[in-house]
Protein backbone atom coordinates (compact mmCIF):
# COMPACT_ATOMS: atom_id res chain seq x y z
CA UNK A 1 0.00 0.00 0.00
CA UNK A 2 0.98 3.35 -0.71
CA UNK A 3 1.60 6.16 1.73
CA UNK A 4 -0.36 8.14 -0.17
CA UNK A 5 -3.51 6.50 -0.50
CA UNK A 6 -6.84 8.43 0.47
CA UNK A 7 -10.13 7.97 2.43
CA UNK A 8 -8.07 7.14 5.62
CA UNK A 9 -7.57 8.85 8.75
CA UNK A 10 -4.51 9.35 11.18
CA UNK A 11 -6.54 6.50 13.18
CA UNK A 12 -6.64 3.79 10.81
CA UNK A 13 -3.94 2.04 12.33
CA UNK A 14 -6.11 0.86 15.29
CA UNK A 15 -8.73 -0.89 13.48
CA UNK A 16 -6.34 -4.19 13.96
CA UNK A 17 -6.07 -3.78 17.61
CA UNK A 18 -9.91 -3.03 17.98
CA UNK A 19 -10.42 -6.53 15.65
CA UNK A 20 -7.41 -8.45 18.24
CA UNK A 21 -9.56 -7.49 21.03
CA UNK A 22 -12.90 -8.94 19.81
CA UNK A 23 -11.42 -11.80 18.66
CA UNK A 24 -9.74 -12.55 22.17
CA UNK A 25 -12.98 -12.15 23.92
CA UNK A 26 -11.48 -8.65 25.31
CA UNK A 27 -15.01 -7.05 26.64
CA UNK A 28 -16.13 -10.84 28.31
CA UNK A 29 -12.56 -10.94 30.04
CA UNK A 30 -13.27 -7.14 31.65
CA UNK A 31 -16.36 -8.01 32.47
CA UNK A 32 -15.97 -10.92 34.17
CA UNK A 33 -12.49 -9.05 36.33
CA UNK A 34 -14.54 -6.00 36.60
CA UNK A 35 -18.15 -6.88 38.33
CA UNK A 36 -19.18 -2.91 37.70
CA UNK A 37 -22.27 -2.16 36.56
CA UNK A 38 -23.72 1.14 35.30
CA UNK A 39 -27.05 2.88 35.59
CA UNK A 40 -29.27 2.30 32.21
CA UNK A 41 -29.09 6.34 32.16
CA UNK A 42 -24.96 6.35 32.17
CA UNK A 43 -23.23 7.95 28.94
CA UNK A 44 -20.62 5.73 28.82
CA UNK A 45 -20.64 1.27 30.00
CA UNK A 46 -17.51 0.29 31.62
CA UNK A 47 -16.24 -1.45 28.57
CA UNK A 48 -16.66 1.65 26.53
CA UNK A 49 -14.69 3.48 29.05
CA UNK A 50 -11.81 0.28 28.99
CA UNK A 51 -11.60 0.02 25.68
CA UNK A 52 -11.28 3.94 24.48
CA UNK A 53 -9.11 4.60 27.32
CA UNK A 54 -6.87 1.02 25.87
CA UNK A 55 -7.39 1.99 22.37
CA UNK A 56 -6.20 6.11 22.89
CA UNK A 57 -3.22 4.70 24.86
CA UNK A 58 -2.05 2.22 21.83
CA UNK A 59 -3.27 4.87 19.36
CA UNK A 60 -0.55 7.41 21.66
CA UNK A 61 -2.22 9.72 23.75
CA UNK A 62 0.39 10.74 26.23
CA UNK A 63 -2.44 11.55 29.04
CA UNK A 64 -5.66 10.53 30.25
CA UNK A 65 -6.65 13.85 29.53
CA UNK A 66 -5.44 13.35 25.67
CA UNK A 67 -7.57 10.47 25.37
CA UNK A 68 -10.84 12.63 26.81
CA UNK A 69 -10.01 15.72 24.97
CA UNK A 70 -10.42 13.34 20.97
């Protein structure tokens, strides 16, 4: 592939790791560590939260706050 092919994003790198995780059974495995469970009215599951924090970590967001602020 060419580095100058279009219709991707600075992000496209991640789709692999987001595709590792499902297959691995990521989100089962943190729910069955983490017994947390949110209101029906919460923005955000704990898996959500898990997984963007993971994924904006990999994807090298230097902060917690770098991850909240994409």
């Amino acid at each position: 592939m060419s580095a100058t092919a279009t219709g991707l994003t600075s992000q496209a790198g991640l789709i692999p790791v987001i595709k590792f995780l499902k297959r691995i059974g990521f989100e089962d495995l943190v729910k069955q560590t983490v017994p947390h469970v949110r209101g029906d009215n919460a923005a955000y599951q704990l898996m959500d939260v898990v997984l963007l924090t993971l994924v904006g970590v990999v994807g090298s967001a230097q902060s917690i706050a770098k991850v909240c602020a994409a």
